[in-house]
Protein backbone atom coordinates (compact mmCIF):
# COMPACT_ATOMS: atom_id res chain seq x y z
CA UNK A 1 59.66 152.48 194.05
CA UNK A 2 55.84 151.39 194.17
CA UNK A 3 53.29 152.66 193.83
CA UNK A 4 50.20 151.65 195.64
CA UNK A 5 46.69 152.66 196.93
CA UNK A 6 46.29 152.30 200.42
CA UNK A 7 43.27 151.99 202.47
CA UNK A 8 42.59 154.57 205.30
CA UNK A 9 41.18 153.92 208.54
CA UNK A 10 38.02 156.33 209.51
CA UNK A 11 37.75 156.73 205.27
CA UNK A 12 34.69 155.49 203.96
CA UNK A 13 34.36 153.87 200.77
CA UNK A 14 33.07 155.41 197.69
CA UNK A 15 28.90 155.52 197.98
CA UNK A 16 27.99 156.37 194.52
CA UNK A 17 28.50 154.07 190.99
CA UNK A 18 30.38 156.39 189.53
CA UNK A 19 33.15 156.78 192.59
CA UNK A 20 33.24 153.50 192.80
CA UNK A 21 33.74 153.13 188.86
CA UNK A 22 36.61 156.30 189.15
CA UNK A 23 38.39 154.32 192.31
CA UNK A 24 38.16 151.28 190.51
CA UNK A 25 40.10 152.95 187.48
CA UNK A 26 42.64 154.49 189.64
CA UNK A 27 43.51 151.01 191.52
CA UNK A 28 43.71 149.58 187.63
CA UNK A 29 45.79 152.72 186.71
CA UNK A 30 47.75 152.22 189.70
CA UNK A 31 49.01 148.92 189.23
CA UNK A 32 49.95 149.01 185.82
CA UNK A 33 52.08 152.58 186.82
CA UNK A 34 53.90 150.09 189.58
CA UNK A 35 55.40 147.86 186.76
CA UNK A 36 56.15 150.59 184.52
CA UNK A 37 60.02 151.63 185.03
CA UNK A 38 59.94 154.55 183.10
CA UNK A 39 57.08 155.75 185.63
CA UNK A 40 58.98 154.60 188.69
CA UNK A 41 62.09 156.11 187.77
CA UNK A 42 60.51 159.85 187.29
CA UNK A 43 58.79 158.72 191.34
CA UNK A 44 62.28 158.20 191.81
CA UNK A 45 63.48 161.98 190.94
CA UNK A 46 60.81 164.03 191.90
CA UNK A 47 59.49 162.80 195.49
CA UNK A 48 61.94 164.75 197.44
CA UNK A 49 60.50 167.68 196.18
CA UNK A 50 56.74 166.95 197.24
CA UNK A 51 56.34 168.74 200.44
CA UNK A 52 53.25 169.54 202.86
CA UNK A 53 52.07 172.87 203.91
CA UNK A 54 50.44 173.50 207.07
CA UNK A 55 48.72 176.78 207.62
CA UNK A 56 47.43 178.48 210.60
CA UNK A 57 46.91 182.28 210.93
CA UNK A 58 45.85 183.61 214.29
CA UNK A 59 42.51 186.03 214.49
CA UNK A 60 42.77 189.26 216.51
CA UNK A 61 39.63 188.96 218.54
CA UNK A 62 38.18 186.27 220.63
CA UNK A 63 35.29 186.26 218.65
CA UNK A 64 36.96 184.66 215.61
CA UNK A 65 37.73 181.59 214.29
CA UNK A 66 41.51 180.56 213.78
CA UNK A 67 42.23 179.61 210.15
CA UNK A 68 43.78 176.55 209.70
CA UNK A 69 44.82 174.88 206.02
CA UNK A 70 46.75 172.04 204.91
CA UNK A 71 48.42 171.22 201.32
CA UNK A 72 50.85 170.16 199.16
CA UNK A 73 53.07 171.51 196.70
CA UNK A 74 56.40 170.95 195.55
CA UNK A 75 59.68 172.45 195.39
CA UNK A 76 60.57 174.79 192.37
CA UNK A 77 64.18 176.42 193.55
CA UNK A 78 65.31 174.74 197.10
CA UNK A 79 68.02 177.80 197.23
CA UNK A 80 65.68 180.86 197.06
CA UNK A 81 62.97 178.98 199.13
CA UNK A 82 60.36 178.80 196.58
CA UNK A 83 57.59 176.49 196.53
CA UNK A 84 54.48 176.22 193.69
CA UNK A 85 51.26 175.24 195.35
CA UNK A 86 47.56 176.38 194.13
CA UNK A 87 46.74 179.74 194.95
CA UNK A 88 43.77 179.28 197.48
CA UNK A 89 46.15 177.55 199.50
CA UNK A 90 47.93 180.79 200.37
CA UNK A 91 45.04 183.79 199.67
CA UNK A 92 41.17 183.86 199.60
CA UNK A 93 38.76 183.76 197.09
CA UNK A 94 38.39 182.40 193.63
């Protein structure tokens, strides 16, 4: 499977030296990861368990603001439902 870096439309390109220096290492990273078949094989395994999470929690009065999040995680036990994500995703604060 490759493994590429795609461009995105609205996305602007990196502003400062040093994200264009860090972008620059990823695309070099990148392409040596897309000829490596060790590295293609684990793609292989594990991107069926890469899944998105979309938030959205309704607020009680009119006055509020709806909260909205998006993520991603991945799949830990498919039976028991149970997903591993960072913990802001799902509760507030630090």
């Amino acid at each position: 499977m490759p493994v590429s870096l795609v461009a995105v439309a609205g996305v602007s390109p990196p502003a400062h030296p040093r994200q264009t220096a860090v972008a620059a290492h990823l695309a070099r990273r990148a392409a040596a990861l897309e000829s490596n078949p060790t590295w293609a094989a684990t793609l292989a395994r594990v991107v069926n368990s890469v899944v998105s999470i979309d938030f959205s929690q309704d607020r009680a009065f009119d006055t509020d603001v709806n909260e909205t999040a998006e993520a991603t995680g991945f799949v830990v036990d498919a039976k028991r439902g149970i997903i591993l994500t960072n913990r802001h995703v799902v509760t507030p604060g630090p």
